[in-house]
C-alpha atoms as a PDB file:
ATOM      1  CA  UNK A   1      52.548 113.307  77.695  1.00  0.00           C
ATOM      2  CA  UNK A   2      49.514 110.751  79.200  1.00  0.00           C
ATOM      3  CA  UNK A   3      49.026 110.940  82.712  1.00  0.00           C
ATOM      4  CA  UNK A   4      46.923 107.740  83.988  1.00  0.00           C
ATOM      5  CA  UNK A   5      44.662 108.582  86.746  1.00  0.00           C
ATOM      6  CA  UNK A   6      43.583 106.597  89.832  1.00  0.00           C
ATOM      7  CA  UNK A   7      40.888 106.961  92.362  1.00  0.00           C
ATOM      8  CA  UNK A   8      42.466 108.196  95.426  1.00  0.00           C
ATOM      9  CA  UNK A   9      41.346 105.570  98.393  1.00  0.00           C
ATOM     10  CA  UNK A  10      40.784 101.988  95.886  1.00  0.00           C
ATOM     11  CA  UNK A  11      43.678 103.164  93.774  1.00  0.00           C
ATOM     12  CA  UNK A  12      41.132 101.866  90.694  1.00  0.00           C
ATOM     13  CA  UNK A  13      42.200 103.321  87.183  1.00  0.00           C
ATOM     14  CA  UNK A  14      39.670 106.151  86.576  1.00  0.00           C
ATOM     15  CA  UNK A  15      40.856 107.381  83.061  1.00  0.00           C
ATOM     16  CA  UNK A  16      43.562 109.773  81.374  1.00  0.00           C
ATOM     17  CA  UNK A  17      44.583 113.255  80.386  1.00  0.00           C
ATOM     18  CA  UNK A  18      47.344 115.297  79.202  1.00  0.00           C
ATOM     19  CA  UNK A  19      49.622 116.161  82.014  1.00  0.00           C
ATOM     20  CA  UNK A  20      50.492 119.535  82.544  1.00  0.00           C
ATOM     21  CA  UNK A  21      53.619 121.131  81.972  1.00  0.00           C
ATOM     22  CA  UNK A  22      56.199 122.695  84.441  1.00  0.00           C
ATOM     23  CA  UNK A  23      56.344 126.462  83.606  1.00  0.00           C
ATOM     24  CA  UNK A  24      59.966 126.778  84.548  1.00  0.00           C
ATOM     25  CA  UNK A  25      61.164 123.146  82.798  1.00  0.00           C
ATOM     26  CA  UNK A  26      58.835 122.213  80.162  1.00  0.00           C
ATOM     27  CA  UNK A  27      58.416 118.978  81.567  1.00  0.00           C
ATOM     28  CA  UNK A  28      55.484 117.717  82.329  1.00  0.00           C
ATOM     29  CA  UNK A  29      53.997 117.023  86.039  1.00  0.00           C
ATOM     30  CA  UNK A  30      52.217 114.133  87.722  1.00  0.00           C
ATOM     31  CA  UNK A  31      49.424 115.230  90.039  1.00  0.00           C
ATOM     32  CA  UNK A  32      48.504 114.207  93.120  1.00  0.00           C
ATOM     33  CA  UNK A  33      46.924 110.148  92.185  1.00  0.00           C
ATOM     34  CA  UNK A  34      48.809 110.047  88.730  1.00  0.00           C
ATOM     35  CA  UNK A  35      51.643 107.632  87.259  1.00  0.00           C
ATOM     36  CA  UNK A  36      52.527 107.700  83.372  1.00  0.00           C
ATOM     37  CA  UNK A  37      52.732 103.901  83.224  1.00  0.00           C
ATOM     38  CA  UNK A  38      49.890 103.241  81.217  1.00  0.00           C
ATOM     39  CA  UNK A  39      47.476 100.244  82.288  1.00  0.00           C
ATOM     40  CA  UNK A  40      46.521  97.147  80.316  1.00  0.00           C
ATOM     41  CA  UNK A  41      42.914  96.509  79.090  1.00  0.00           C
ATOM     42  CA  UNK A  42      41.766  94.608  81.585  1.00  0.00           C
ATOM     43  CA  UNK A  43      39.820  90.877  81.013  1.00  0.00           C
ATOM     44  CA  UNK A  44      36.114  91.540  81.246  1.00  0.00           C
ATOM     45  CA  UNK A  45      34.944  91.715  85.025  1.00  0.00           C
ATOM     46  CA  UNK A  46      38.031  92.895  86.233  1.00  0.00           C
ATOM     47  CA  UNK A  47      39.606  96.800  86.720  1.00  0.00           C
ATOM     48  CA  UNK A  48      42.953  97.896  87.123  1.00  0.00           C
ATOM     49  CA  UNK A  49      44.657  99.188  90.463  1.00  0.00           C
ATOM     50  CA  UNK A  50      47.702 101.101  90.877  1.00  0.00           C
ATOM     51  CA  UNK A  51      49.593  98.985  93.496  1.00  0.00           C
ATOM     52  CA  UNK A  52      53.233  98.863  94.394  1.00  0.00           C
ATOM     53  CA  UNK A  53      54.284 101.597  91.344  1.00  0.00           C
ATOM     54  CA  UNK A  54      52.797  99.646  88.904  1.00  0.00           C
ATOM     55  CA  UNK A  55      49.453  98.154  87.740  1.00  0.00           C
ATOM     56  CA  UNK A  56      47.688  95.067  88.689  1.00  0.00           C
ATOM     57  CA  UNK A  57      44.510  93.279  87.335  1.00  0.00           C
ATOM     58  CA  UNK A  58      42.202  92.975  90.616  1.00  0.00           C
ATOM     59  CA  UNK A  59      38.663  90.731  89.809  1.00  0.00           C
ATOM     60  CA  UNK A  60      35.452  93.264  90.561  1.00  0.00           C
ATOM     61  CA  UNK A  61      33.332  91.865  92.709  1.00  0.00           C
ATOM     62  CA  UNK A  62      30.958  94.675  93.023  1.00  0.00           C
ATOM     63  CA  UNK A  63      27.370  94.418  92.949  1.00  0.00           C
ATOM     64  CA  UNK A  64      24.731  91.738  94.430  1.00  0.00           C
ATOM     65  CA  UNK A  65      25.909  89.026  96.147  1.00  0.00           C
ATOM     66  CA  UNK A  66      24.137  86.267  98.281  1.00  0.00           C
ATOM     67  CA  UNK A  67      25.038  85.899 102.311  1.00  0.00           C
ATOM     68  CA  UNK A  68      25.613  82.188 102.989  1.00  0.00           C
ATOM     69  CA  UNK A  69      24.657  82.921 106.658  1.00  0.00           C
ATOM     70  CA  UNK A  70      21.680  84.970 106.383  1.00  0.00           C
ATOM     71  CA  UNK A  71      19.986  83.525 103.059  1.00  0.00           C
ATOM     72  CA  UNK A  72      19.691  87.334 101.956  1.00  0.00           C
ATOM     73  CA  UNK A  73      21.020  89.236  98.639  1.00  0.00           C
ATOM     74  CA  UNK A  74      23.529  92.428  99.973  1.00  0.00           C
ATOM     75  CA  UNK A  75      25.199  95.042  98.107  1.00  0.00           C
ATOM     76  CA  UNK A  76      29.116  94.382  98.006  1.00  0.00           C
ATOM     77  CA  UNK A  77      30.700  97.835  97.327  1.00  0.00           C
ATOM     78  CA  UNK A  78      34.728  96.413  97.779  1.00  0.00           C
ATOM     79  CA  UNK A  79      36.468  95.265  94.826  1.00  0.00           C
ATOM     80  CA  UNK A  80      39.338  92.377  95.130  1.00  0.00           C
ATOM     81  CA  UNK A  81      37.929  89.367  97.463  1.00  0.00           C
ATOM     82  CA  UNK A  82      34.681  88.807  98.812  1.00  0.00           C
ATOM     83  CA  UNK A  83      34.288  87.055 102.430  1.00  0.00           C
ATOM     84  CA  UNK A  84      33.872  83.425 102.859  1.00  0.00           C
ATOM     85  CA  UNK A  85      30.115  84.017 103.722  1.00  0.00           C
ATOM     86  CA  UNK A  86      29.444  85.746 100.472  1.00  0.00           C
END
């Protein structure tokens, strides 16, 4: 069975592999950051995150962005939304 994995702190989808299986059951196990709900493609510019025990298209805002305030290009490392001033 396909275990879908997510990063551990942005809960972004980071890929797949076979699950393991329980020795004793045969069934297979989740590890720790793993669902087997498998996530949509997301729409260009956007990723997947594993909220409330399911998935959810988040936009990707990482990358440059311009500062309003200070006139100056920053580095935005968050996905989801970017502050007013950027």
């Amino acid at each position: 069975m396909e275990a879908y994995n997510y990063h551990y702190i942005t809960k972004e989808y980071t890929g797949s592999e076979e699950a393991y299986l329980d020795p004793a059951y045969k069934r297979p196990l989740l590890a720790a950051n793993q669902t087997f709900i498998k996530p949509e493609q997301p729409k260009e510019g956007h990723v997947m995150v594993f909220k409330d025990k399911g998935w959810v298209e988040v936009i990707d805002h990482r990358g440059p962005v311009f500062n309003k305030d200070t006139k100056q290009s920053e580095q935005w490392s968050n996905i989801d939304q970017l502050p007013p001033s950027l």
